[in-house]
Every structure is written in structure tokens, then in C-alpha cells.
PDB file of N, CA and C in Angstrom:
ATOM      1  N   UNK A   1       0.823  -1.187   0.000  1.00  0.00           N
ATOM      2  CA  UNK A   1       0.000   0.000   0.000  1.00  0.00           C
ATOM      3  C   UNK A   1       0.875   1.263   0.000  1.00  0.00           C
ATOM      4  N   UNK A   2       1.662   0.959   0.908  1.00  0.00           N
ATOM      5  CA  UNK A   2       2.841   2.394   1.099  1.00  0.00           C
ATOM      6  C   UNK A   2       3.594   2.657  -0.630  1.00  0.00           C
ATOM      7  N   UNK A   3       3.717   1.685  -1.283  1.00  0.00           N
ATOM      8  CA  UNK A   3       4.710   2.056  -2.650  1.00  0.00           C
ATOM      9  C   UNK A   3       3.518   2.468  -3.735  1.00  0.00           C
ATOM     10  N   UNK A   4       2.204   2.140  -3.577  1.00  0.00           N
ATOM     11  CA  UNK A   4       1.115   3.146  -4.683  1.00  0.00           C
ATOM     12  C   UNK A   4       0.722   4.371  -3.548  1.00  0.00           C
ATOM     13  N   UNK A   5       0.796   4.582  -2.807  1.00  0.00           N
ATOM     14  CA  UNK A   5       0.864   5.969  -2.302  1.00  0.00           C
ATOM     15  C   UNK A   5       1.966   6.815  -2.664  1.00  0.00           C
ATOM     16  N   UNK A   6       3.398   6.223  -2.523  1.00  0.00           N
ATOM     17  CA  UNK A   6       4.385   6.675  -3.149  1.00  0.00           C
ATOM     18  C   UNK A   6       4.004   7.168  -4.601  1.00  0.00           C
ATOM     19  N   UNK A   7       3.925   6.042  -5.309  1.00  0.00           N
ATOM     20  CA  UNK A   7       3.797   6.396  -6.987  1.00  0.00           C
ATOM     21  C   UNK A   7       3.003   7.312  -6.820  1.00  0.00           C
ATOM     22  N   UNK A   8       1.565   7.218  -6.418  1.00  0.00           N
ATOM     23  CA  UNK A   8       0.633   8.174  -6.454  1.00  0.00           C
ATOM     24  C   UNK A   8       1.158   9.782  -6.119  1.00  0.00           C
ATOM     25  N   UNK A   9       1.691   9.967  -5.211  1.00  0.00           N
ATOM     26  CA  UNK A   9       2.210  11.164  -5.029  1.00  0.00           C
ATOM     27  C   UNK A   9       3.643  11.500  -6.164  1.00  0.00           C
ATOM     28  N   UNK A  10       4.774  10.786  -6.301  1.00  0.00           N
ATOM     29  CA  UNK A  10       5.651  11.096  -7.639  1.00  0.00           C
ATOM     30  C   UNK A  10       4.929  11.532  -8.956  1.00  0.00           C
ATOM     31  N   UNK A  11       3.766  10.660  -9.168  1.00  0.00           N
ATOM     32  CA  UNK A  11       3.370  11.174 -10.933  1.00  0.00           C
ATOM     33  C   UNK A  11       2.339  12.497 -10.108  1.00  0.00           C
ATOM     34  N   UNK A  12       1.916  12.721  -9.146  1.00  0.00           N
ATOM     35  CA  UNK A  12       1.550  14.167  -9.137  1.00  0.00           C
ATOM     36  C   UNK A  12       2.214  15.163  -8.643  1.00  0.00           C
ATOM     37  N   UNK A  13       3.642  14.921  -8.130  1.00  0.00           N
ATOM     38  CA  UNK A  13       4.793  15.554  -8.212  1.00  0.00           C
ATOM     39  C   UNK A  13       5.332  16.168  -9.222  1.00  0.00           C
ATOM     40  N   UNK A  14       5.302  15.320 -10.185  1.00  0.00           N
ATOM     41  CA  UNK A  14       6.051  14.924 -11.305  1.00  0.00           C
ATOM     42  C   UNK A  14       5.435  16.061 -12.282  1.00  0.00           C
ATOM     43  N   UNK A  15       4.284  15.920 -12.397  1.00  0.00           N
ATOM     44  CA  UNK A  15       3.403  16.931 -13.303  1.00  0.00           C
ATOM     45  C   UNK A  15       3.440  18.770 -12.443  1.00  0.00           C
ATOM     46  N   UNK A  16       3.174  18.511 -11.327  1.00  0.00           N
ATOM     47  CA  UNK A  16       3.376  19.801 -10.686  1.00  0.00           C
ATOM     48  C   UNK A  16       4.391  20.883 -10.775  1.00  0.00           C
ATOM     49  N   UNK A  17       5.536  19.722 -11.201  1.00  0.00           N
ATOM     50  CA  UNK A  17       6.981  20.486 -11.613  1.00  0.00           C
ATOM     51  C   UNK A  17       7.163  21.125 -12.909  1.00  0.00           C
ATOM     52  N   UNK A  18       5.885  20.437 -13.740  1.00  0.00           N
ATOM     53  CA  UNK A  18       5.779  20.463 -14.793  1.00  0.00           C
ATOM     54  C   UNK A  18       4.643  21.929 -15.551  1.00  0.00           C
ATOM     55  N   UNK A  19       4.695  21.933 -14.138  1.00  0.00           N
ATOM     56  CA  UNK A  19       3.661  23.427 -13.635  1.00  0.00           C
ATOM     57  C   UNK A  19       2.153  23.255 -14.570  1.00  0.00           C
ATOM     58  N   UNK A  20       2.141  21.856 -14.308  1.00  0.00           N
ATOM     59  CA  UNK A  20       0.980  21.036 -14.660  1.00  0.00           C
ATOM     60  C   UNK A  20      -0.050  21.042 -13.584  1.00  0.00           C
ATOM     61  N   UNK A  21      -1.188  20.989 -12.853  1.00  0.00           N
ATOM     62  CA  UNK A  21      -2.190  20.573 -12.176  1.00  0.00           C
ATOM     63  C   UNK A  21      -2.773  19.508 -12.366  1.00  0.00           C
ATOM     64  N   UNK A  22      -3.291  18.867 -11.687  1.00  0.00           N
ATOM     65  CA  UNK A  22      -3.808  17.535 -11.713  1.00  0.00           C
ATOM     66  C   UNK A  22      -5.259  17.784 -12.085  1.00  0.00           C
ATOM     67  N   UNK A  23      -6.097  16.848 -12.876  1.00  0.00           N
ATOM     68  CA  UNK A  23      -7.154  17.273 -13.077  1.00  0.00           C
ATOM     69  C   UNK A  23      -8.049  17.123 -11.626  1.00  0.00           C
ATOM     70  N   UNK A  24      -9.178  17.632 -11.757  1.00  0.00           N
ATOM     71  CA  UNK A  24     -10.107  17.563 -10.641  1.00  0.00           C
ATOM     72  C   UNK A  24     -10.337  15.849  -9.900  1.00  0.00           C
ATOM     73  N   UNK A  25     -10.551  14.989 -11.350  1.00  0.00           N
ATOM     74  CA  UNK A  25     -10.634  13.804 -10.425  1.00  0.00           C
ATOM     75  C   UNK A  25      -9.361  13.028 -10.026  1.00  0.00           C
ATOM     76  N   UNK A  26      -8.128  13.460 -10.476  1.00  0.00           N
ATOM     77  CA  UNK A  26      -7.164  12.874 -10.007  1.00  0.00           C
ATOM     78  C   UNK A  26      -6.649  13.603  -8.182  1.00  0.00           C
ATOM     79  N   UNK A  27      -6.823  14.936  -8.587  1.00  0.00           N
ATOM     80  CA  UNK A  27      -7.011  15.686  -7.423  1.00  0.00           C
ATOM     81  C   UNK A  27      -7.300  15.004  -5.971  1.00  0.00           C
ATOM     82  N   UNK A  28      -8.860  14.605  -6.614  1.00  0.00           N
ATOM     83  CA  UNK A  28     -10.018  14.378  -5.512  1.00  0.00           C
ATOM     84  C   UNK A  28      -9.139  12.724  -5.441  1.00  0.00           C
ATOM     85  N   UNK A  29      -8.797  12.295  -6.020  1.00  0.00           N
ATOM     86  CA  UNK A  29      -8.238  10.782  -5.591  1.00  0.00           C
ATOM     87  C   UNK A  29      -7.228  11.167  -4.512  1.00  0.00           C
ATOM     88  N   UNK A  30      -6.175  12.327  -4.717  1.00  0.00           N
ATOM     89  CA  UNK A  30      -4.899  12.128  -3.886  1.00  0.00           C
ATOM     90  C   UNK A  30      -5.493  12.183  -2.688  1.00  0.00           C
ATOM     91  N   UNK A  31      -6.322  13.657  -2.236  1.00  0.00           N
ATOM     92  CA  UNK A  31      -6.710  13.726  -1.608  1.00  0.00           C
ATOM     93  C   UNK A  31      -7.159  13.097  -0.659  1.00  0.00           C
ATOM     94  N   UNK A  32      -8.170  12.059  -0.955  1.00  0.00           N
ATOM     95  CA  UNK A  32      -9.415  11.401  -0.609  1.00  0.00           C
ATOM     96  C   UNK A  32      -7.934  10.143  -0.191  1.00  0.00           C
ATOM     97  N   UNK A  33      -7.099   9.270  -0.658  1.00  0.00           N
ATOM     98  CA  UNK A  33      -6.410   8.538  -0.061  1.00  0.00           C
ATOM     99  C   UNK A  33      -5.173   9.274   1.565  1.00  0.00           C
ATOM    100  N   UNK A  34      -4.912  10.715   0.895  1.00  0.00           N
ATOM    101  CA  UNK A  34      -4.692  10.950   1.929  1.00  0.00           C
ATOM    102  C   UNK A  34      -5.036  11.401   3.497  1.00  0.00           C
ATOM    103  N   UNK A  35      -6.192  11.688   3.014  1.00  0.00           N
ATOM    104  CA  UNK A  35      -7.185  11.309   4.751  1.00  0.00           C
ATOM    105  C   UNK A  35      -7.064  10.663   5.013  1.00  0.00           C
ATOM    106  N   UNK A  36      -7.538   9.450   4.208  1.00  0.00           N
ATOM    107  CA  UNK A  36      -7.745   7.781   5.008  1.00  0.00           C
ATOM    108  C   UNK A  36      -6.576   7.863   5.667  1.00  0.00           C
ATOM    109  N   UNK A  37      -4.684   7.784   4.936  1.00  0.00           N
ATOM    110  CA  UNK A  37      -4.158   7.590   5.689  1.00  0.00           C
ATOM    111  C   UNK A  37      -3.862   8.315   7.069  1.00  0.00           C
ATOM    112  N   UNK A  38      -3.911   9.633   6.710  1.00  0.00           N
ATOM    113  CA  UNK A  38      -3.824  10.658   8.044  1.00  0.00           C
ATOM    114  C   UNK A  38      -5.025  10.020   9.191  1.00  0.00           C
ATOM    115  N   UNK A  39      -6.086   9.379   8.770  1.00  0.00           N
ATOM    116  CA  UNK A  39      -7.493   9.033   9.796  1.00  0.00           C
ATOM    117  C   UNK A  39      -6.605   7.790  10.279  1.00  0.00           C
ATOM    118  N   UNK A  40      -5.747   6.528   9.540  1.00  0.00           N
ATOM    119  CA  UNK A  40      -5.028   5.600   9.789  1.00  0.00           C
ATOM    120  C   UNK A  40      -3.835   5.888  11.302  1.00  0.00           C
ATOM    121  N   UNK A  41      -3.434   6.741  10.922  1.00  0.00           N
ATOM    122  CA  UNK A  41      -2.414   7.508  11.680  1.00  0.00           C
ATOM    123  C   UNK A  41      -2.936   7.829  13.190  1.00  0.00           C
ATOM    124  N   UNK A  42      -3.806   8.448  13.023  1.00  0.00           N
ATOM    125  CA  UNK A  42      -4.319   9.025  14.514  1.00  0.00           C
ATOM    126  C   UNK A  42      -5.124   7.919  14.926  1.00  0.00           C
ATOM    127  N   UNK A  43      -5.232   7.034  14.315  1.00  0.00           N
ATOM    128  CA  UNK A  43      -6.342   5.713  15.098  1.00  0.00           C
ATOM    129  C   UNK A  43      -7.693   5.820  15.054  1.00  0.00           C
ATOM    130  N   UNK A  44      -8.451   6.860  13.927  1.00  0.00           N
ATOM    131  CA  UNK A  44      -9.517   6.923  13.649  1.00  0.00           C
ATOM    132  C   UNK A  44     -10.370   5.641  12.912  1.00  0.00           C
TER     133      UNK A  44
END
């Protein structure tokens, strides 16, 4: 799980540098996985 969170964040790294934006639903994906993990974290 930890190495497609990785990828997931590099290819929207990757484009950002690229002074690219992510579209809205790729957006709403990073996002939306990174709660879960932050909710993972605190024991929610």
C-alpha cells in the first residue's frame, strides 16, 4: 500500500513540476487517499 501511495504522489509531483495541475478527479483521488491515511495515523 505504502509504494502506490508513493507512486501516487511522484506522478503528481512529477506533473506539478511540470507546472501542470492535476485534473479535478485525479485531485479528488490524492486527496481522498490521503485522509484515510492521516485518519489511519491518529487511530480513527
Amino acid at each position: 500500500m505504502i509504494e502506490d501511495v508513493i507512486k501516487l504522489l511522484d506522478d503528481t509531483s512529477a506533473g506539478l513540476r511540470r507546472g501542470r495541475y492535476p485534473d479535478d478527479g485525479h485531485a479528488h483521488k490524492v486527496a481522498e487517499v490521503l485522509r484515510h491515511i492521516a485518519d489511519d495515523l491518529e487511530g480513527r
